[in-house]
PDB file of N, CA and C in Angstrom:
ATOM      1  N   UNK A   1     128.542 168.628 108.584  1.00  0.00           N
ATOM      2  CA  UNK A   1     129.825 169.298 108.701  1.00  0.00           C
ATOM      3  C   UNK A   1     130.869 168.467 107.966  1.00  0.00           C
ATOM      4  N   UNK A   2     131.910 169.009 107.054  1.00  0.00           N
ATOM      5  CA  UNK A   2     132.960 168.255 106.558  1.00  0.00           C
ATOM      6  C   UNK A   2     133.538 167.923 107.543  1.00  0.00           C
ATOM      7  N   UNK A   3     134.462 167.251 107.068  1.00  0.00           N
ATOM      8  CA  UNK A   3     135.770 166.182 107.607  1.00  0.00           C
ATOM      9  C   UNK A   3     137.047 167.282 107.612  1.00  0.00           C
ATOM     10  N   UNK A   4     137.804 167.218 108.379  1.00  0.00           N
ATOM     11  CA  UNK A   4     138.383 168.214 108.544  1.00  0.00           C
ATOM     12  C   UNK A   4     139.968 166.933 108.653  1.00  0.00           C
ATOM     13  N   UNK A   5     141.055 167.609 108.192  1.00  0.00           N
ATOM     14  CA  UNK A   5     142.368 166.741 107.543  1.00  0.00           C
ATOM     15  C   UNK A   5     143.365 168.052 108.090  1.00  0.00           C
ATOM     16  N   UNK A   6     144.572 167.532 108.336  1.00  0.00           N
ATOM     17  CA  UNK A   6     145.669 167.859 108.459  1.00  0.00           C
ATOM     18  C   UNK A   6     146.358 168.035 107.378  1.00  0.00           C
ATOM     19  N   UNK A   7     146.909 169.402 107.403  1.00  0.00           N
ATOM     20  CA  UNK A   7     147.863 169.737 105.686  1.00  0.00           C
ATOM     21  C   UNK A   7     149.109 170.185 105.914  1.00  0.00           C
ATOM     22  N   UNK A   8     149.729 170.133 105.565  1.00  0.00           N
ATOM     23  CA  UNK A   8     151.451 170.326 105.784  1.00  0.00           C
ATOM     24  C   UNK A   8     151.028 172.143 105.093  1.00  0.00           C
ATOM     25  N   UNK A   9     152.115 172.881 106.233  1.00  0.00           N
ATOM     26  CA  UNK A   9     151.397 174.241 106.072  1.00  0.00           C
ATOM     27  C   UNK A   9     153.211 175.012 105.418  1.00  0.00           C
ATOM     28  N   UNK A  10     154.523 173.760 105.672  1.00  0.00           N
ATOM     29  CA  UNK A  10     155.976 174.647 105.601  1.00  0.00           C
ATOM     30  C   UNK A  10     156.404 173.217 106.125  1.00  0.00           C
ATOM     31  N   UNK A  11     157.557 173.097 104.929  1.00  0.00           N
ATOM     32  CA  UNK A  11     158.991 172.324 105.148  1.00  0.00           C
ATOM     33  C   UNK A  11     160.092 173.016 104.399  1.00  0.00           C
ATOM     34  N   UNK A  12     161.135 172.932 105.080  1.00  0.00           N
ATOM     35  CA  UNK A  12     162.242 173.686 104.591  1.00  0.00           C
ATOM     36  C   UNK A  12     163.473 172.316 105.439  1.00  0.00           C
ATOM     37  N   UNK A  13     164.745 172.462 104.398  1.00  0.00           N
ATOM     38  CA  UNK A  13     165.850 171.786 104.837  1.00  0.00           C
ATOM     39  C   UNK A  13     166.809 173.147 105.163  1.00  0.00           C
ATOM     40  N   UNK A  14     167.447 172.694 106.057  1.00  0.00           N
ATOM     41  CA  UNK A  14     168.603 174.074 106.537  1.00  0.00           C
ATOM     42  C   UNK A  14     167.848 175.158 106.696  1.00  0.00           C
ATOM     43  N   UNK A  15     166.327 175.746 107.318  1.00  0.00           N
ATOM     44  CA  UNK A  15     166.143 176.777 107.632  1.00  0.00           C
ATOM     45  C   UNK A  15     167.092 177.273 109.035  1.00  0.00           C
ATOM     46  N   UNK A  16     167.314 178.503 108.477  1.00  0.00           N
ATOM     47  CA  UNK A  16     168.242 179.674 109.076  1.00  0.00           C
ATOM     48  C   UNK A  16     167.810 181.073 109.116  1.00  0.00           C
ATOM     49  N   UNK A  17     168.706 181.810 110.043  1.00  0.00           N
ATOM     50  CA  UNK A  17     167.507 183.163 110.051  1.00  0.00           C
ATOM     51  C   UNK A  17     168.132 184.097 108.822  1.00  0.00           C
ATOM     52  N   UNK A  18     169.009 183.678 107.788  1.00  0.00           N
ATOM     53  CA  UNK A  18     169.285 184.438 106.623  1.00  0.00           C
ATOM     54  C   UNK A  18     167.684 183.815 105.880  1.00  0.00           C
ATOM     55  N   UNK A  19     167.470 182.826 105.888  1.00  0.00           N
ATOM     56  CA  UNK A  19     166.205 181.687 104.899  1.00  0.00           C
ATOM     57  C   UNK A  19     165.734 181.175 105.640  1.00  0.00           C
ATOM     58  N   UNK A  20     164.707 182.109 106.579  1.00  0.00           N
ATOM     59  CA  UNK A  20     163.477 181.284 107.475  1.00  0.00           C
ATOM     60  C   UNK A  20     162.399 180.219 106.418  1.00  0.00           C
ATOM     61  N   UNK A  21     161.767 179.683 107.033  1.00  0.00           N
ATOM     62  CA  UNK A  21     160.515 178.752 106.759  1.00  0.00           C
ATOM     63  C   UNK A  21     159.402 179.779 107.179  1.00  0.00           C
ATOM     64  N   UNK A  22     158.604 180.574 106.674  1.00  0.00           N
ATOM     65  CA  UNK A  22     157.951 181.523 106.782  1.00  0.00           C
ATOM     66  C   UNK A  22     156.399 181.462 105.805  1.00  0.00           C
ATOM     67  N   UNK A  23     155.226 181.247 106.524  1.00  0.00           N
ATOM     68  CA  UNK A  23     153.903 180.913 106.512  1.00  0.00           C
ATOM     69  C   UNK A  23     153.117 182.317 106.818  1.00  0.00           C
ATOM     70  N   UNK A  24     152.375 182.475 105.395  1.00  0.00           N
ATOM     71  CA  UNK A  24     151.224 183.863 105.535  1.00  0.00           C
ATOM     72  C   UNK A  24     150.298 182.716 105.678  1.00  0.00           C
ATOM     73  N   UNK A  25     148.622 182.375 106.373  1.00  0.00           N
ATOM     74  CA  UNK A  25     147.512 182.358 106.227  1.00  0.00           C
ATOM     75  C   UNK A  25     146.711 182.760 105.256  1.00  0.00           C
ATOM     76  N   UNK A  26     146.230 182.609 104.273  1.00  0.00           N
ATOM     77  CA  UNK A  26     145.421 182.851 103.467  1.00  0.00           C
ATOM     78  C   UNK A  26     144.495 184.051 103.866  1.00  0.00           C
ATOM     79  N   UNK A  27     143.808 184.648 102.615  1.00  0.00           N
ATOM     80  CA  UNK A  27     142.623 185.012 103.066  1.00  0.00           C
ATOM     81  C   UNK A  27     141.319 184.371 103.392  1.00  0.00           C
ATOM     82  N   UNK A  28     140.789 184.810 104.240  1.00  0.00           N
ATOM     83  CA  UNK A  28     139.389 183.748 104.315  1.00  0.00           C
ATOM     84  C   UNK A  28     139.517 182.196 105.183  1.00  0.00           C
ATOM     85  N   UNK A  29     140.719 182.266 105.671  1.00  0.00           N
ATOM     86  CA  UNK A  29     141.039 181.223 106.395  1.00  0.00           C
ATOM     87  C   UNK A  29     141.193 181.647 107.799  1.00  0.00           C
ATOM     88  N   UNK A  30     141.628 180.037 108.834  1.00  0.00           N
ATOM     89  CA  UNK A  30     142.117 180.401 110.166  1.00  0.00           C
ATOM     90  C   UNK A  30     143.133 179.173 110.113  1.00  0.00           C
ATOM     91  N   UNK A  31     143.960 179.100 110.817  1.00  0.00           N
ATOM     92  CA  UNK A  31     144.897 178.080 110.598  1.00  0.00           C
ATOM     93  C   UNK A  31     145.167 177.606 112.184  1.00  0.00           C
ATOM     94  N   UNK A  32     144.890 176.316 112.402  1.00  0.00           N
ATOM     95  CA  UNK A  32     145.198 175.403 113.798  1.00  0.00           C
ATOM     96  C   UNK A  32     146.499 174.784 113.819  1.00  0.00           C
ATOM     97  N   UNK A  33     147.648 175.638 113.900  1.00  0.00           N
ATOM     98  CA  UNK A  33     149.041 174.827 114.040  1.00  0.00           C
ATOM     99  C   UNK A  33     148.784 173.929 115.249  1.00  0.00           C
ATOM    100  N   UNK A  34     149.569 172.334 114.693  1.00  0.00           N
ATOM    101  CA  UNK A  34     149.120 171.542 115.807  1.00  0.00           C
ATOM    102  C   UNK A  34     150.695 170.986 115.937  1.00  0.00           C
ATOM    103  N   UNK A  35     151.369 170.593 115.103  1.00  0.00           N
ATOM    104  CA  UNK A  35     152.915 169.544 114.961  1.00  0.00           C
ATOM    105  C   UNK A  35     153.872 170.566 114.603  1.00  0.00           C
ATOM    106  N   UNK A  36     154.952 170.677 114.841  1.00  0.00           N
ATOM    107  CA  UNK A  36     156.376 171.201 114.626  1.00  0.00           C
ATOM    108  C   UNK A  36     157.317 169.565 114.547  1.00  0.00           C
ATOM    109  N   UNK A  37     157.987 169.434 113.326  1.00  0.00           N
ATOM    110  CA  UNK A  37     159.259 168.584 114.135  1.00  0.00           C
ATOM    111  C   UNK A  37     160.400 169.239 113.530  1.00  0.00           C
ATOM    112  N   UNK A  38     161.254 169.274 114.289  1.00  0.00           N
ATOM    113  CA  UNK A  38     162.547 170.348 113.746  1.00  0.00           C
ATOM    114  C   UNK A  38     163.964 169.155 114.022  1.00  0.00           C
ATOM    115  N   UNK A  39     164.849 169.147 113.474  1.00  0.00           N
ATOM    116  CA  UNK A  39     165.872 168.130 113.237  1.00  0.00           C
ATOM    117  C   UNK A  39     167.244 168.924 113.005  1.00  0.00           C
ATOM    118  N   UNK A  40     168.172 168.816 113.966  1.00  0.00           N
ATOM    119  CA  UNK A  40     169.913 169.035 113.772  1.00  0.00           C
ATOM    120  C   UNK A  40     170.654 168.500 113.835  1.00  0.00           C
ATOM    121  N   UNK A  41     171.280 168.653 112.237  1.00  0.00           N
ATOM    122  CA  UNK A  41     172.897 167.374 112.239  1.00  0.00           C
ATOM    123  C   UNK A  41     173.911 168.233 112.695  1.00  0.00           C
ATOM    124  N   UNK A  42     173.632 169.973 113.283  1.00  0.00           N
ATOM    125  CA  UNK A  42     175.301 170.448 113.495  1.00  0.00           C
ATOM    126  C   UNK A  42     175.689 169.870 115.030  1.00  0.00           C
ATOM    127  N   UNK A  43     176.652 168.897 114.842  1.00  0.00           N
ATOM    128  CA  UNK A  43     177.440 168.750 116.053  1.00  0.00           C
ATOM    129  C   UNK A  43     178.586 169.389 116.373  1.00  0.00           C
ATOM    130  N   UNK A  44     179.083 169.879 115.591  1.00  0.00           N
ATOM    131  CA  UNK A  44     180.479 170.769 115.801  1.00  0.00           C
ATOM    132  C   UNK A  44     180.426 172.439 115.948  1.00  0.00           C
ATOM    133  N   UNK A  45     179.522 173.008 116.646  1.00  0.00           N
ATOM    134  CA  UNK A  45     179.210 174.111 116.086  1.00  0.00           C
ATOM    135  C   UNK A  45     178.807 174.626 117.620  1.00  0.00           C
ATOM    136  N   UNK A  46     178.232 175.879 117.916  1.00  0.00           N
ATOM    137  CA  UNK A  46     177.883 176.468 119.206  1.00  0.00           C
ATOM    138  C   UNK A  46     176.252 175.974 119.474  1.00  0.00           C
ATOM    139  N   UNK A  47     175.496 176.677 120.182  1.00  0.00           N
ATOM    140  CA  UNK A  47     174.661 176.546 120.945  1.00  0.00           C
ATOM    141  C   UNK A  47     173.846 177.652 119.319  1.00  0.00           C
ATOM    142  N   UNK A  48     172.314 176.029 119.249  1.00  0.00           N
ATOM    143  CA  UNK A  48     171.423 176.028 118.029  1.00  0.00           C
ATOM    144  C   UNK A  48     170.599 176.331 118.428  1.00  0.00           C
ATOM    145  N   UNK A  49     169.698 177.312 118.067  1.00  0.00           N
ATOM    146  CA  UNK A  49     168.133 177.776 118.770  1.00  0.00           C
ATOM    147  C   UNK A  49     167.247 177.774 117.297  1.00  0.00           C
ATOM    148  N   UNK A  50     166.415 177.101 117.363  1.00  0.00           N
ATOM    149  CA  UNK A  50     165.115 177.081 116.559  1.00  0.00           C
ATOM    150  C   UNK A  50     164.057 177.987 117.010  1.00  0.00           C
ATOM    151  N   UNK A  51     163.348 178.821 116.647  1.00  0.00           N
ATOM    152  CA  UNK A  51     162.292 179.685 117.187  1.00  0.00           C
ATOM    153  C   UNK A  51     161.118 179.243 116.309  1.00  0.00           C
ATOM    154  N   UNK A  52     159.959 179.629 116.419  1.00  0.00           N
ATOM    155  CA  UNK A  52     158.487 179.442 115.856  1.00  0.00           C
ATOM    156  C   UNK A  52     157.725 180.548 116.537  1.00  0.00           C
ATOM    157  N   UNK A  53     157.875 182.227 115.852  1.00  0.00           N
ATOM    158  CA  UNK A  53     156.753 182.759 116.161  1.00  0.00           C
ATOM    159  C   UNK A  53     155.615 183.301 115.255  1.00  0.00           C
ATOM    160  N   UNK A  54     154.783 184.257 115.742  1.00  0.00           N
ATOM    161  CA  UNK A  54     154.117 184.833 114.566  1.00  0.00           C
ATOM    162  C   UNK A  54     153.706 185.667 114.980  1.00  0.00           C
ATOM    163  N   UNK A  55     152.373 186.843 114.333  1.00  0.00           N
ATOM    164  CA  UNK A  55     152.017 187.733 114.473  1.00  0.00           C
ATOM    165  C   UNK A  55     151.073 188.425 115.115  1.00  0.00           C
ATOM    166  N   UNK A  56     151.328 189.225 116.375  1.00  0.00           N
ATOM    167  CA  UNK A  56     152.534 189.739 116.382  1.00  0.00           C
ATOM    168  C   UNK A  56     153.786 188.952 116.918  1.00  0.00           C
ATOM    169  N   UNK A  57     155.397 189.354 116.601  1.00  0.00           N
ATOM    170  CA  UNK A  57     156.305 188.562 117.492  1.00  0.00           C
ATOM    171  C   UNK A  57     156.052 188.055 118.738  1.00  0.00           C
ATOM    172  N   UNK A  58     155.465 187.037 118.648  1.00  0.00           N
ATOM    173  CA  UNK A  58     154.965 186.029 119.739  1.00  0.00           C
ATOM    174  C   UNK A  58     156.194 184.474 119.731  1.00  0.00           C
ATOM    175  N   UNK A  59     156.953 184.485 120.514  1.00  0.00           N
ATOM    176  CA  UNK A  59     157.741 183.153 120.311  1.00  0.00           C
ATOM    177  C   UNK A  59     156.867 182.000 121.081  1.00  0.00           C
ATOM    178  N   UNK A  60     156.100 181.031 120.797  1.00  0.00           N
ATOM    179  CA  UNK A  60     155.323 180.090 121.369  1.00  0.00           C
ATOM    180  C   UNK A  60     156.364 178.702 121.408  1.00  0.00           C
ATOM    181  N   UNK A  61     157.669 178.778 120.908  1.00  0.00           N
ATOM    182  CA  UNK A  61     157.997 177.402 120.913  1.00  0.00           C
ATOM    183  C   UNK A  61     159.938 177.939 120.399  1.00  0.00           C
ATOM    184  N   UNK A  62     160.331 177.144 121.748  1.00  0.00           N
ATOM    185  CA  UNK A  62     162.273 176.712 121.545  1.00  0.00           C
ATOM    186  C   UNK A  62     162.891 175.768 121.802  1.00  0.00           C
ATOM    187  N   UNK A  63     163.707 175.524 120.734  1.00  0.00           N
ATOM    188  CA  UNK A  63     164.070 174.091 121.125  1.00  0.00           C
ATOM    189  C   UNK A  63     165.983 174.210 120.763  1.00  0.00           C
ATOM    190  N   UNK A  64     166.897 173.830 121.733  1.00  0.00           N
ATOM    191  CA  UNK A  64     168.003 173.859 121.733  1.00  0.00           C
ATOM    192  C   UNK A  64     168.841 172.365 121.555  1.00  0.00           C
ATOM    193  N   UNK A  65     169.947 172.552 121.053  1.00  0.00           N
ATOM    194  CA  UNK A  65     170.732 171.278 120.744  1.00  0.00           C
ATOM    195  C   UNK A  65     172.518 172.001 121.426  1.00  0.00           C
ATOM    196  N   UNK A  66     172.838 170.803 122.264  1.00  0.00           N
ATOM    197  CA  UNK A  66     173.873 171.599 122.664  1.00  0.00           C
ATOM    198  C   UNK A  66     175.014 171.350 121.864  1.00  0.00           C
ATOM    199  N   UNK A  67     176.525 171.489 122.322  1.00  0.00           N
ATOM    200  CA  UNK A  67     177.183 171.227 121.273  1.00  0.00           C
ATOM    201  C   UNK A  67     177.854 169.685 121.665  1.00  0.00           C
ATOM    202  N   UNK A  68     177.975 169.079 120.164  1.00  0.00           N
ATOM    203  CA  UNK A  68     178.346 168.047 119.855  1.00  0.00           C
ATOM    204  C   UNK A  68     177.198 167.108 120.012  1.00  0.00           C
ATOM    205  N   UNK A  69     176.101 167.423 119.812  1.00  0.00           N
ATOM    206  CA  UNK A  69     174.586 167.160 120.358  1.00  0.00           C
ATOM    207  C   UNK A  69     173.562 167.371 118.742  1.00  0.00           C
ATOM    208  N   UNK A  70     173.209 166.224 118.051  1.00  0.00           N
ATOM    209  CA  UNK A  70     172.163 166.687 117.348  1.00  0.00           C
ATOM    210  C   UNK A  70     170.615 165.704 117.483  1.00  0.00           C
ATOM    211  N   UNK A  71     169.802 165.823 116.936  1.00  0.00           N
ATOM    212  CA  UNK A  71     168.940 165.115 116.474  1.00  0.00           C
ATOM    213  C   UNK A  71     167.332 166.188 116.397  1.00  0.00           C
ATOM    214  N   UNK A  72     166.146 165.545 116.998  1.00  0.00           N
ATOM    215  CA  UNK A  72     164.871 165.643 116.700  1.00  0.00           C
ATOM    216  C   UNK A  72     164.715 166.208 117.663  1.00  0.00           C
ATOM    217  N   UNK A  73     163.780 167.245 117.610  1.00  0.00           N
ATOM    218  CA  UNK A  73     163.001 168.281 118.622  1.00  0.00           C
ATOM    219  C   UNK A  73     161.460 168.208 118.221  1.00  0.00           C
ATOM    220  N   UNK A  74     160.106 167.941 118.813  1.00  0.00           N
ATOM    221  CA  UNK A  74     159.130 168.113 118.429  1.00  0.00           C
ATOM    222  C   UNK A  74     158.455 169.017 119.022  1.00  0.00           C
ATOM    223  N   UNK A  75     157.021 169.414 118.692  1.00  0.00           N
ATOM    224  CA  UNK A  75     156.313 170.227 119.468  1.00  0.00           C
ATOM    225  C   UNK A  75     154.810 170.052 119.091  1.00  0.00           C
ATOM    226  N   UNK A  76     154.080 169.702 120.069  1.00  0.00           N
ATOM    227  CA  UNK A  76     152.525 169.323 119.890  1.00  0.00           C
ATOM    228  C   UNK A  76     151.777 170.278 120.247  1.00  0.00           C
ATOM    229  N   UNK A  77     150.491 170.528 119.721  1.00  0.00           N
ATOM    230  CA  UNK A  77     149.905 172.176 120.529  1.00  0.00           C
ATOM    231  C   UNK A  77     148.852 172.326 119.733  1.00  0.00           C
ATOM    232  N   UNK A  78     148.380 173.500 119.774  1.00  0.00           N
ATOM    233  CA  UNK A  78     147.865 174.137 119.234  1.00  0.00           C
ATOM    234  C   UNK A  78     147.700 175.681 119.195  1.00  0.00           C
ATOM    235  N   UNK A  79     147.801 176.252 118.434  1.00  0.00           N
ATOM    236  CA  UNK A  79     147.964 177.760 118.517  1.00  0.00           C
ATOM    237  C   UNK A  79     147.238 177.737 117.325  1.00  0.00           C
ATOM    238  N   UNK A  80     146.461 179.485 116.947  1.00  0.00           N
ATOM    239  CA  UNK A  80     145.676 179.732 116.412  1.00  0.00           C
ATOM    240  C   UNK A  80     146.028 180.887 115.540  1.00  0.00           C
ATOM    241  N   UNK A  81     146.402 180.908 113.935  1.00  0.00           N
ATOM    242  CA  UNK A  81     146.895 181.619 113.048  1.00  0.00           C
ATOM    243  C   UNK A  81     145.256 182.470 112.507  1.00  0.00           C
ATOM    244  N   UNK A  82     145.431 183.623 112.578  1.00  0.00           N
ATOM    245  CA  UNK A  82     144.081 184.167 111.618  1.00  0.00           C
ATOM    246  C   UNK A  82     144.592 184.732 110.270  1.00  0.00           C
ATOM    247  N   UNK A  83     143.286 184.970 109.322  1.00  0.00           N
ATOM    248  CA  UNK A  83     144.133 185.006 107.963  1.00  0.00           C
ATOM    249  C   UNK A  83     145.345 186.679 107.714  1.00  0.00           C
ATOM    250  N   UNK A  84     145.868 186.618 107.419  1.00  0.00           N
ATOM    251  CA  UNK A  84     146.774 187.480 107.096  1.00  0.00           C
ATOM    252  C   UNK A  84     148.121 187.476 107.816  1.00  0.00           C
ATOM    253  N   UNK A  85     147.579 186.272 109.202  1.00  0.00           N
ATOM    254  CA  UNK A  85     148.815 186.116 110.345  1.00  0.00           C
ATOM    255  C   UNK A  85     149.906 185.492 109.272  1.00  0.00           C
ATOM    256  N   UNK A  86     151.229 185.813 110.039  1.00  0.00           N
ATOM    257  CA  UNK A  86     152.658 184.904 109.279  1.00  0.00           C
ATOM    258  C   UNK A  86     153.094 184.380 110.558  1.00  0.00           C
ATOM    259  N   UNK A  87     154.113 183.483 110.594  1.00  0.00           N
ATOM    260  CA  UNK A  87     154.757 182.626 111.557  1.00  0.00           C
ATOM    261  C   UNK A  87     155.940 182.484 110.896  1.00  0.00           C
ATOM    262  N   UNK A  88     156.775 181.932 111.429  1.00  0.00           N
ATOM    263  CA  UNK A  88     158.147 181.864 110.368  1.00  0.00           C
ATOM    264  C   UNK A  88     159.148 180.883 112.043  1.00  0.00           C
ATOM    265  N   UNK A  89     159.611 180.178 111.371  1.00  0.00           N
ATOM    266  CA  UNK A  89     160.919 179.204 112.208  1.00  0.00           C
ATOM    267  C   UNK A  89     162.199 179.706 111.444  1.00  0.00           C
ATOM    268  N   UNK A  90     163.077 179.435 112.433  1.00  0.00           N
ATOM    269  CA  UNK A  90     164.731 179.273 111.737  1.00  0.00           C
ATOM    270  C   UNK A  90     165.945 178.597 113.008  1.00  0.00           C
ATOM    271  N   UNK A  91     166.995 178.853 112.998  1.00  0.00           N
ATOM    272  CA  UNK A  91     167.772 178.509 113.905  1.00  0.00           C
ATOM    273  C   UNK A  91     168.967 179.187 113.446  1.00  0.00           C
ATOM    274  N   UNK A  92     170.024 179.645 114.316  1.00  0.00           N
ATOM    275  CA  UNK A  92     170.975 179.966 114.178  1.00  0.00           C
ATOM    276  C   UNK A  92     171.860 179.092 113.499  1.00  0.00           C
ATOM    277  N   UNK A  93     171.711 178.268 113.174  1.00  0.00           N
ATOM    278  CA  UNK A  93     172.725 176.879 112.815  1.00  0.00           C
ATOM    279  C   UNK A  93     171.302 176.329 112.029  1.00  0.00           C
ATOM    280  N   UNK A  94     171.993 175.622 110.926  1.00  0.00           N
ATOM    281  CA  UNK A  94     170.422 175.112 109.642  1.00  0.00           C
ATOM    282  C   UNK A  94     169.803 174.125 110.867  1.00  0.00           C
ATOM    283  N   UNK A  95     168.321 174.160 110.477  1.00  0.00           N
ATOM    284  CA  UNK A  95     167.734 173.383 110.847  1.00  0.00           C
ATOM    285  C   UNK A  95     166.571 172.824 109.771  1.00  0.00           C
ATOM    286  N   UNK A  96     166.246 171.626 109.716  1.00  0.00           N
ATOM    287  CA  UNK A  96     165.068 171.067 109.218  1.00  0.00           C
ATOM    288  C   UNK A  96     163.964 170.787 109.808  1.00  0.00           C
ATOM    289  N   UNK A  97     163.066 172.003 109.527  1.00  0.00           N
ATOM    290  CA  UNK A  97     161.839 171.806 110.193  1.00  0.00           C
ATOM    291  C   UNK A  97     160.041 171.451 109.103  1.00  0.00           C
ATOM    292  N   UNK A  98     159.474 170.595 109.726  1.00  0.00           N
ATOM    293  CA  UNK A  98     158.350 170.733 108.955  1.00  0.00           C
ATOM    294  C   UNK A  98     157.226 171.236 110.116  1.00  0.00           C
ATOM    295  N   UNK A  99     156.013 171.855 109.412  1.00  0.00           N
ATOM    296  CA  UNK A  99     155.029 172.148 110.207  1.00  0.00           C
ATOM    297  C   UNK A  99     153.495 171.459 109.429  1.00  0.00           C
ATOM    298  N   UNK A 100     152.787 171.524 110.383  1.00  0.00           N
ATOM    299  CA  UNK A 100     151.000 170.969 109.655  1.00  0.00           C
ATOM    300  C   UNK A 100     150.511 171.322 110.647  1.00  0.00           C
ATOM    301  N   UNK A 101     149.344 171.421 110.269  1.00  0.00           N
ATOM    302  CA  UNK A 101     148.205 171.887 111.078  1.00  0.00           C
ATOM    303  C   UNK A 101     146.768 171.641 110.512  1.00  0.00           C
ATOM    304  N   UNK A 102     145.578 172.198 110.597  1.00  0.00           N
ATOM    305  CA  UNK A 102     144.287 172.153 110.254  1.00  0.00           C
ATOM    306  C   UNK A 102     144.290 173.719 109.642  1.00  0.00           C
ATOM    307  N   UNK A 103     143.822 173.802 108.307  1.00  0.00           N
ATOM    308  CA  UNK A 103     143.519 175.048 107.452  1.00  0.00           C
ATOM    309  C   UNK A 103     142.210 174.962 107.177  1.00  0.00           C
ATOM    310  N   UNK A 104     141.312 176.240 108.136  1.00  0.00           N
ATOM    311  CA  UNK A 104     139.579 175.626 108.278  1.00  0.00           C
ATOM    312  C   UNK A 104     139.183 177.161 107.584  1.00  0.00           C
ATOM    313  N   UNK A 105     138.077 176.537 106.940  1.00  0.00           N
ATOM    314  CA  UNK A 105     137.207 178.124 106.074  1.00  0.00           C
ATOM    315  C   UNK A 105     136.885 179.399 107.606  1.00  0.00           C
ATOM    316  N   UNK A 106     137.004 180.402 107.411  1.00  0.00           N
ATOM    317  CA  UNK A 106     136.950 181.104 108.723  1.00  0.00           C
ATOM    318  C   UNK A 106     135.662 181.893 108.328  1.00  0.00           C
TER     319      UNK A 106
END
């Protein structure tokens, strides 16, 4: 059996829900999202929601920053993308999020 590696699957700076961070699966694949880390510098601003769902609209993961409040939000897991699935993050207020996971032949 191969060796199986972690691949960065989406990074985006200032994703927002005008310019989500938004992930199709390949064909012929399955995808093991395992890491989220999502990051906010707005301190002056209202109440920031980051979402992470996919298909169908499934929200598996939220992470809030209150106001005058920023920094790092993570999320460890695993959830299971099949090929043609999409997922997509954003936040009302920019956020910087990266994602990785395991991308295995299905």
């Amino acid at each position: 059996m191969p060796a199986v590696y972690s691949v960065r699957v989406g990074a985006a700076h200032d994703a927002q829900f005008g310019a989500p961070l938004t992930y199709t699966v390949p064909l012929g694949k399955r995808l093991i999202l395992r890491d989220l880390d999502y990051y906010s510098g707005v301190i002056n601003g209202n109440f920031v929601l980051a979402l992470f769902a996919g298909s169908p609209d499934v929200v598996f993961f939220q992470a809030s920053w209150a106001i005058n409040e920023s920094g790092w939000r993570p999320w460890r897991g695993r959830q299971v993308f099949y090929a043609g699935d999409q997922f997509y993050t954003y936040g009302d207020h920019p956020v910087d999020v990266i994602a990785s996971g395991y991308l295995l032949d299905d």
